[in-house]
N, C-alpha and C. Protein backbone atom coordinates (compact mmCIF):
# COMPACT_ATOMS: atom_id res chain seq x y z
N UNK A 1 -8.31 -20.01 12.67
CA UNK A 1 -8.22 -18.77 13.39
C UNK A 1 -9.60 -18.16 13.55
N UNK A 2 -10.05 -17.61 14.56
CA UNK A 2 -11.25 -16.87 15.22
C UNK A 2 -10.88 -15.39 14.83
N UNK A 3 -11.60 -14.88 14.21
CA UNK A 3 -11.70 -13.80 13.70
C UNK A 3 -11.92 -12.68 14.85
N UNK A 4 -11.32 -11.61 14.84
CA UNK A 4 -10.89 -10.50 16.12
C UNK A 4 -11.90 -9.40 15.56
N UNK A 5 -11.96 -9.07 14.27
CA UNK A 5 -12.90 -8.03 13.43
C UNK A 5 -12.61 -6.54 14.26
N UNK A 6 -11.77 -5.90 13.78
CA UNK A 6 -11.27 -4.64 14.37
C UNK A 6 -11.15 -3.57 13.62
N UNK A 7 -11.10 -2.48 13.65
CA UNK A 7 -11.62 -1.56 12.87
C UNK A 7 -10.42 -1.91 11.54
N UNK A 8 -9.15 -1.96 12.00
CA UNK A 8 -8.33 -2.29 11.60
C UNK A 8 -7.99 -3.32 10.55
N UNK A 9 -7.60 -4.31 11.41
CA UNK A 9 -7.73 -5.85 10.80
C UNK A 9 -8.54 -6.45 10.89
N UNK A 10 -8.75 -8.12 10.37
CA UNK A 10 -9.81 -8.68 10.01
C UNK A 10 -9.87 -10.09 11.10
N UNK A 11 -8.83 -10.70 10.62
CA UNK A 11 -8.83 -11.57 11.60
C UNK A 11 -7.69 -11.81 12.76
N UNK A 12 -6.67 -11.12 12.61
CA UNK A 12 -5.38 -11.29 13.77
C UNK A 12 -4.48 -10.18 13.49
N UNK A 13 -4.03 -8.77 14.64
CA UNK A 13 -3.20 -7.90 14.26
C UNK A 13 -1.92 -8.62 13.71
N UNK A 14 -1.01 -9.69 14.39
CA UNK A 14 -0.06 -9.94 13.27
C UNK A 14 -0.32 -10.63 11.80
N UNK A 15 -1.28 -11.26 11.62
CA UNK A 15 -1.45 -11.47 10.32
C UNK A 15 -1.64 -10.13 9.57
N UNK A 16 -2.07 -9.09 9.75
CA UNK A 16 -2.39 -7.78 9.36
C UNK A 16 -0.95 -7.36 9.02
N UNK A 17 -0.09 -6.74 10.19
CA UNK A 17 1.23 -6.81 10.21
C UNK A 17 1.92 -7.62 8.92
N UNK A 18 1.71 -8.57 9.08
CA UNK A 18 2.56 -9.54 8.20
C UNK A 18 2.55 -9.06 6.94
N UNK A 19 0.99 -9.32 6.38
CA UNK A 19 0.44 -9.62 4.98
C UNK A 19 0.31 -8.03 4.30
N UNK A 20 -0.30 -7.20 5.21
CA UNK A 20 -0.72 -5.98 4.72
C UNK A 20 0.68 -4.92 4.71
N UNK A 21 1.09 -4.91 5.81
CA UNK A 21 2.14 -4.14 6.44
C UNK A 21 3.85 -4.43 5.49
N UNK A 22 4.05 -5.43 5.89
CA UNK A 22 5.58 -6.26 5.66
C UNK A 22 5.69 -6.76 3.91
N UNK A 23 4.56 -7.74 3.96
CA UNK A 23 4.24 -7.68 2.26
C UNK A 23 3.69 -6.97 1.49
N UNK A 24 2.46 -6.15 1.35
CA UNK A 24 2.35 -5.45 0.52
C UNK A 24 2.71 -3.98 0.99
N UNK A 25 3.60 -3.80 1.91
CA UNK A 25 4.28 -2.69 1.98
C UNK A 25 5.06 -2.39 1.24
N UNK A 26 5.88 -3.35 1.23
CA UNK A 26 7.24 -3.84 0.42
C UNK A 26 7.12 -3.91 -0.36
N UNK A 27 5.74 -4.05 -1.66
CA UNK A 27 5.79 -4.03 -2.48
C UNK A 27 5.02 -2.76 -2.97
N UNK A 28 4.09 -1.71 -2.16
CA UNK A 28 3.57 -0.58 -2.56
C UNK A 28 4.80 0.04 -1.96
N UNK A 29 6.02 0.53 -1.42
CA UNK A 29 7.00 0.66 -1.41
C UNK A 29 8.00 1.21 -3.04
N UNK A 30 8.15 -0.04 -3.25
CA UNK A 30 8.64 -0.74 -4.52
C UNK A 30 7.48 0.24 -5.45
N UNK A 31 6.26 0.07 -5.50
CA UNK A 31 5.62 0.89 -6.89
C UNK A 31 5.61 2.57 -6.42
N UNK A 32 5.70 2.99 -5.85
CA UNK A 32 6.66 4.17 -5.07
C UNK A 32 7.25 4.93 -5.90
N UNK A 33 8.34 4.02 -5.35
CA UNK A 33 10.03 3.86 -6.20
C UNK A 33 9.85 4.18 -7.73
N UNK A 34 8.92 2.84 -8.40
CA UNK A 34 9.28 2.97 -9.46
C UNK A 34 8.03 4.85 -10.14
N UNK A 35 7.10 4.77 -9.45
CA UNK A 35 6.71 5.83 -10.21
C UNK A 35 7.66 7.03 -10.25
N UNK A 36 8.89 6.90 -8.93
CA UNK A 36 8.98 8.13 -8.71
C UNK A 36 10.25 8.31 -9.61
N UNK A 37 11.05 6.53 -10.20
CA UNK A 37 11.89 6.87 -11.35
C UNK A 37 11.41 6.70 -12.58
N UNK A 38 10.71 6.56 -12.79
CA UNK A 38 10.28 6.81 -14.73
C UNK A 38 9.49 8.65 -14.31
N UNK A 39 9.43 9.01 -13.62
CA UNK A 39 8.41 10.56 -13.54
C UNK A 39 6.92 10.26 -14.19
N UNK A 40 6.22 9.45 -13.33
CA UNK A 40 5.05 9.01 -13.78
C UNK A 40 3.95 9.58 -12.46
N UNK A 41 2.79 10.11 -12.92
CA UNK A 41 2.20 10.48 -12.31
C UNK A 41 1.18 9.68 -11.04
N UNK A 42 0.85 10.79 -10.32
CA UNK A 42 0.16 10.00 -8.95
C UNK A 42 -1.05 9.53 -9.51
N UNK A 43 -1.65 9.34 -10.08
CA UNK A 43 -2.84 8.33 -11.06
C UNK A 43 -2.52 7.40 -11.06
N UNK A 44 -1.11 6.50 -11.78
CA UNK A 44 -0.79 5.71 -11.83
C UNK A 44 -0.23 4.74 -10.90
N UNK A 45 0.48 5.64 -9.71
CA UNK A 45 0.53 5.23 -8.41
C UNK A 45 -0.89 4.98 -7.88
N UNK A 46 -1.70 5.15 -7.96
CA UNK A 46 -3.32 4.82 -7.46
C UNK A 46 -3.54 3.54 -8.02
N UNK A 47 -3.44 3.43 -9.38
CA UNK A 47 -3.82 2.36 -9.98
C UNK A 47 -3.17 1.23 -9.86
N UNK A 48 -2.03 1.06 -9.19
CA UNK A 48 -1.28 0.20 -9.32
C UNK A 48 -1.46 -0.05 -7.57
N UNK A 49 -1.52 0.63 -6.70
CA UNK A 49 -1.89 0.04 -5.34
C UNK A 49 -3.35 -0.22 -5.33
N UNK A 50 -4.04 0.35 -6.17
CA UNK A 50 -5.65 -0.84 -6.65
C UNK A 50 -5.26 -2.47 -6.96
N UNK A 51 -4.64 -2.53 -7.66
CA UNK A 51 -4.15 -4.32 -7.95
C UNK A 51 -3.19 -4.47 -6.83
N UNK A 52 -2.72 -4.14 -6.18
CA UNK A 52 -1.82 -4.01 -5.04
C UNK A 52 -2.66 -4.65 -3.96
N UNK A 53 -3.72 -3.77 -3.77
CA UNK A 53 -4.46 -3.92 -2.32
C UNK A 53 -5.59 -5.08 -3.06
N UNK A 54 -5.55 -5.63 -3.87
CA UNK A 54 -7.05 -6.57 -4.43
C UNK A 54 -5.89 -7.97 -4.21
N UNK A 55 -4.37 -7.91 -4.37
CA UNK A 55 -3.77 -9.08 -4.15
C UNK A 55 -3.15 -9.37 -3.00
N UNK A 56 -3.67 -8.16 -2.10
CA UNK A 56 -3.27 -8.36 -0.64
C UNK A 56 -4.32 -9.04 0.20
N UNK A 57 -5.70 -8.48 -0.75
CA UNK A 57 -6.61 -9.01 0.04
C UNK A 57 -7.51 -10.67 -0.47
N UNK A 58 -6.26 -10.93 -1.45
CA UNK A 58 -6.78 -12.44 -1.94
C UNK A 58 -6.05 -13.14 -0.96
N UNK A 59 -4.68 -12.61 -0.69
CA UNK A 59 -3.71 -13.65 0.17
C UNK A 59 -4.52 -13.44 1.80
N UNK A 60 -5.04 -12.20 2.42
CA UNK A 60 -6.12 -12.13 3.17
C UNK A 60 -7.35 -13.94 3.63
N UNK A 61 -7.14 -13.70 2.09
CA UNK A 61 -8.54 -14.35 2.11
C UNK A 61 -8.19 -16.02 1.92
N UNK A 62 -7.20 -16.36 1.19
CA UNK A 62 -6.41 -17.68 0.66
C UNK A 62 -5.90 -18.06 1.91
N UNK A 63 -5.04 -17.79 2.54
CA UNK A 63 -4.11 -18.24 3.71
C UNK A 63 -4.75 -17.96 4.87
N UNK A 64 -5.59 -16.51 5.02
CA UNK A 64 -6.20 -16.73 6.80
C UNK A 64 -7.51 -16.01 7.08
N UNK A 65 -8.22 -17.01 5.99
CA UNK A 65 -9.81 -17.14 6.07
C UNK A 65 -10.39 -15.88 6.38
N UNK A 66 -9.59 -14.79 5.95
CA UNK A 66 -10.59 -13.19 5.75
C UNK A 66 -11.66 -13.42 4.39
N UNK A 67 -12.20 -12.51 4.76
CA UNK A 67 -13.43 -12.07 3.74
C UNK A 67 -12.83 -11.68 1.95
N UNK A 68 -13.49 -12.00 0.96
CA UNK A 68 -12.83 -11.61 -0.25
C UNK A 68 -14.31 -10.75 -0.85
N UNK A 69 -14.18 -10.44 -2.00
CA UNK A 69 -15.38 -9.64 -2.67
C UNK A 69 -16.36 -10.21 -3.47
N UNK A 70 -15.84 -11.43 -3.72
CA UNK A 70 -17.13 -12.26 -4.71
C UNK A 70 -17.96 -12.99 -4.43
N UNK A 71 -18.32 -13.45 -2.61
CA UNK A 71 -19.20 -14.42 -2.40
C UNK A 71 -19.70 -13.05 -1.74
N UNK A 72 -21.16 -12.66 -2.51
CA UNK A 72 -21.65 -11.59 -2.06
C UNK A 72 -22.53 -11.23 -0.69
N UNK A 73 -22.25 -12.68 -0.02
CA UNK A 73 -22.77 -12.38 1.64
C UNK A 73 -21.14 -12.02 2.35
N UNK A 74 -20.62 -11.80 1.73
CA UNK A 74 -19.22 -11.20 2.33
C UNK A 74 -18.68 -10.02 1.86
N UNK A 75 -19.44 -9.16 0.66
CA UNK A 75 -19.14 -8.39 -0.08
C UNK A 75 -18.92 -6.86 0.66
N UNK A 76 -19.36 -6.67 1.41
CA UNK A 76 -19.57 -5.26 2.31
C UNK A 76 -18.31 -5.09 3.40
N UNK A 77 -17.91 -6.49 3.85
CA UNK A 77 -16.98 -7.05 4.93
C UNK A 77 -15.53 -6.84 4.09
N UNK A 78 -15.28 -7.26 3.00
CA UNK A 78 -14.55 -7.18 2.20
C UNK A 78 -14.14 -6.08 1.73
N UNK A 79 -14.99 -5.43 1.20
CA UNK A 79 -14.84 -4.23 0.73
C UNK A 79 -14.10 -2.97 1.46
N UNK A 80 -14.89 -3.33 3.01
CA UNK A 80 -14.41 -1.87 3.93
C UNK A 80 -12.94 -2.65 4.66
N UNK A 81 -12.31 -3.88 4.92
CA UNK A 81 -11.04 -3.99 4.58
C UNK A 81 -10.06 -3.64 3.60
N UNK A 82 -10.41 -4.12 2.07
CA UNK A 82 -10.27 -3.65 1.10
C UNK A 82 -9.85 -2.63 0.98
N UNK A 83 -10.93 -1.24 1.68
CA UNK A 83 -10.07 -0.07 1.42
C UNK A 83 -9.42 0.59 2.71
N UNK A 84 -9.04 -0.25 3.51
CA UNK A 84 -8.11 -0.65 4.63
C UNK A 84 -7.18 -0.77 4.59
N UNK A 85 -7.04 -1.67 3.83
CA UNK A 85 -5.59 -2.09 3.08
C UNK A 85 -5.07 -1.07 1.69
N UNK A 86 -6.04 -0.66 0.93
CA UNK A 86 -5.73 0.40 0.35
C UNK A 86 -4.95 1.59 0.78
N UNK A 87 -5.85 1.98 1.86
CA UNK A 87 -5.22 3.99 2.73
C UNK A 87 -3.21 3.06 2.80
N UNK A 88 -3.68 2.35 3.91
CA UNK A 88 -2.64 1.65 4.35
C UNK A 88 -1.21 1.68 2.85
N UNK A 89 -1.61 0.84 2.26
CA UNK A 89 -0.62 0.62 1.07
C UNK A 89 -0.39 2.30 0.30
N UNK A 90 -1.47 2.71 -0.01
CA UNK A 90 -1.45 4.18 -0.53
C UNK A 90 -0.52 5.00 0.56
N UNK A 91 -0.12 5.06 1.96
CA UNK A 91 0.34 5.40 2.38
C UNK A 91 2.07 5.25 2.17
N UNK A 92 1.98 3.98 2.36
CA UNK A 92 3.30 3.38 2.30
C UNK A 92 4.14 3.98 0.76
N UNK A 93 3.42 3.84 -0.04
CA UNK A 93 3.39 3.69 -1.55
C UNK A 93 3.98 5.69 -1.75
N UNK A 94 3.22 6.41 -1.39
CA UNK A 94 3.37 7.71 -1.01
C UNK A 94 4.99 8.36 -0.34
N UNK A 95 4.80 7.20 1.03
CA UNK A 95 6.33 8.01 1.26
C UNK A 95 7.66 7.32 0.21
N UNK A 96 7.33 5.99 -0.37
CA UNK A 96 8.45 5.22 -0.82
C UNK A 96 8.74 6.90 -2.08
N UNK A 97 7.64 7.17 -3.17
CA UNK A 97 7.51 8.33 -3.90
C UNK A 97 8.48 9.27 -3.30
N UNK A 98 7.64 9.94 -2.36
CA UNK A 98 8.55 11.21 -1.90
C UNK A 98 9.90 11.20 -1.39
N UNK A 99 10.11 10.18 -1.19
CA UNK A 99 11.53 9.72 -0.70
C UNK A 99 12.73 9.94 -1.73
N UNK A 100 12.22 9.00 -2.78
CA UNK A 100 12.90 8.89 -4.05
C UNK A 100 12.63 10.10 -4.37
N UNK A 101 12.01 10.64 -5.26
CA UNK A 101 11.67 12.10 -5.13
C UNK A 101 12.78 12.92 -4.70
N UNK A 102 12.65 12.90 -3.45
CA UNK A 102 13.31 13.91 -2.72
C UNK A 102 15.07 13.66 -2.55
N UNK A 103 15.18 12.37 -3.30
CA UNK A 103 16.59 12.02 -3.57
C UNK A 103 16.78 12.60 -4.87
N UNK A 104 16.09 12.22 -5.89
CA UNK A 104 16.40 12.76 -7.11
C UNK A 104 16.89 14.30 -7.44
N UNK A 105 15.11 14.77 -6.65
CA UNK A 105 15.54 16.56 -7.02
C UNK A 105 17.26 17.06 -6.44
N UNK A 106 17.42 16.43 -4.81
CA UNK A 106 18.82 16.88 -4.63
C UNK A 106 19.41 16.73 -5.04
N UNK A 107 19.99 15.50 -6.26
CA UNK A 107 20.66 14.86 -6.40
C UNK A 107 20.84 15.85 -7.89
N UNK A 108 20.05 16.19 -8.75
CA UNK A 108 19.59 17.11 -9.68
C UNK A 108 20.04 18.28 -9.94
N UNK A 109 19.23 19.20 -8.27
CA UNK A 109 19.12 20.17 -8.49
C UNK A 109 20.15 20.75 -6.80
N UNK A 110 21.36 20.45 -6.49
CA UNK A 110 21.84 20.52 -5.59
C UNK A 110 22.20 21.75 -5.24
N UNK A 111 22.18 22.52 -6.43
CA UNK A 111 22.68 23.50 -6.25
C UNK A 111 21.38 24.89 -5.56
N UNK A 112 20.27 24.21 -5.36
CA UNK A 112 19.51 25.13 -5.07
C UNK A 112 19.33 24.75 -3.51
N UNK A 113 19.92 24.12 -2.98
CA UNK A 113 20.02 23.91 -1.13
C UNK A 113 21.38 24.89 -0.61
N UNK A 114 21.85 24.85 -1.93
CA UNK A 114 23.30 25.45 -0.91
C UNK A 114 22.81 27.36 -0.52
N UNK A 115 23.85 27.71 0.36
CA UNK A 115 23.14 29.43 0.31
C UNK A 115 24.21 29.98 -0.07
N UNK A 116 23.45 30.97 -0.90
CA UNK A 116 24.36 32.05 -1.01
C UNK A 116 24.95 33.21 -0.37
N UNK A 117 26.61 33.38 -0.04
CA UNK A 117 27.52 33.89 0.67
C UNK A 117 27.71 35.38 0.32
């Protein structure tokens, strides 16, 4: 594959789609979820779409010849994908949170939606 280099993606919008979007969506999604059922703080949601977005951007780099961080004539290229795929996953990762979240408290605290008559 011929590399497209877009502000975006690296080497092909559906590989981007695929890998960044579909897979590690689905799985910053999923760490979401789980921060938002143990009541664990947004730190930990950070830290965990850090190893999130470093194994999005190995499969990046393993399967369709994107840039990785350790051959350091690629290190700069890498990096500003890297935190590409980060916003991206941090995003995803964010609404999966507030979602759950916002199931729980209703689910909780139901009685503070209803109005009083």
């Amino acid at each position: 594959m011929t590399p497209e280099m877009s502000l975006i993606w690296e080497v092909t919008f559906s590989e981007f789609l695929f890998v960044t979007v579909i897979l590690g969506g689905g799985g910053a999604w999923m760490v979401g979820r789980s921060t938002a059922l143990t009541w664990s703080g947004w730190g930990l949601l950070a830290f965990y779409i850090v190893l999130l977005a470093l194994a999005v951007r190995f499969i990046h780099f393993a399967l369709f010849n994107g840039s990785f961080f350790l051959p350091l004539s690629t290190f700069g290229t890498g990096l500003y994908y890297g935190i590409v795929d980060y916003i991206v996953l941090f995003a995803i990762a964010a609404c999966g949170r507030v979602f759950v979240r916002g199931q729980q408290m209703s689910r909780q605290y139901g009685f503070l939606d209803r109005q009083s008559a």
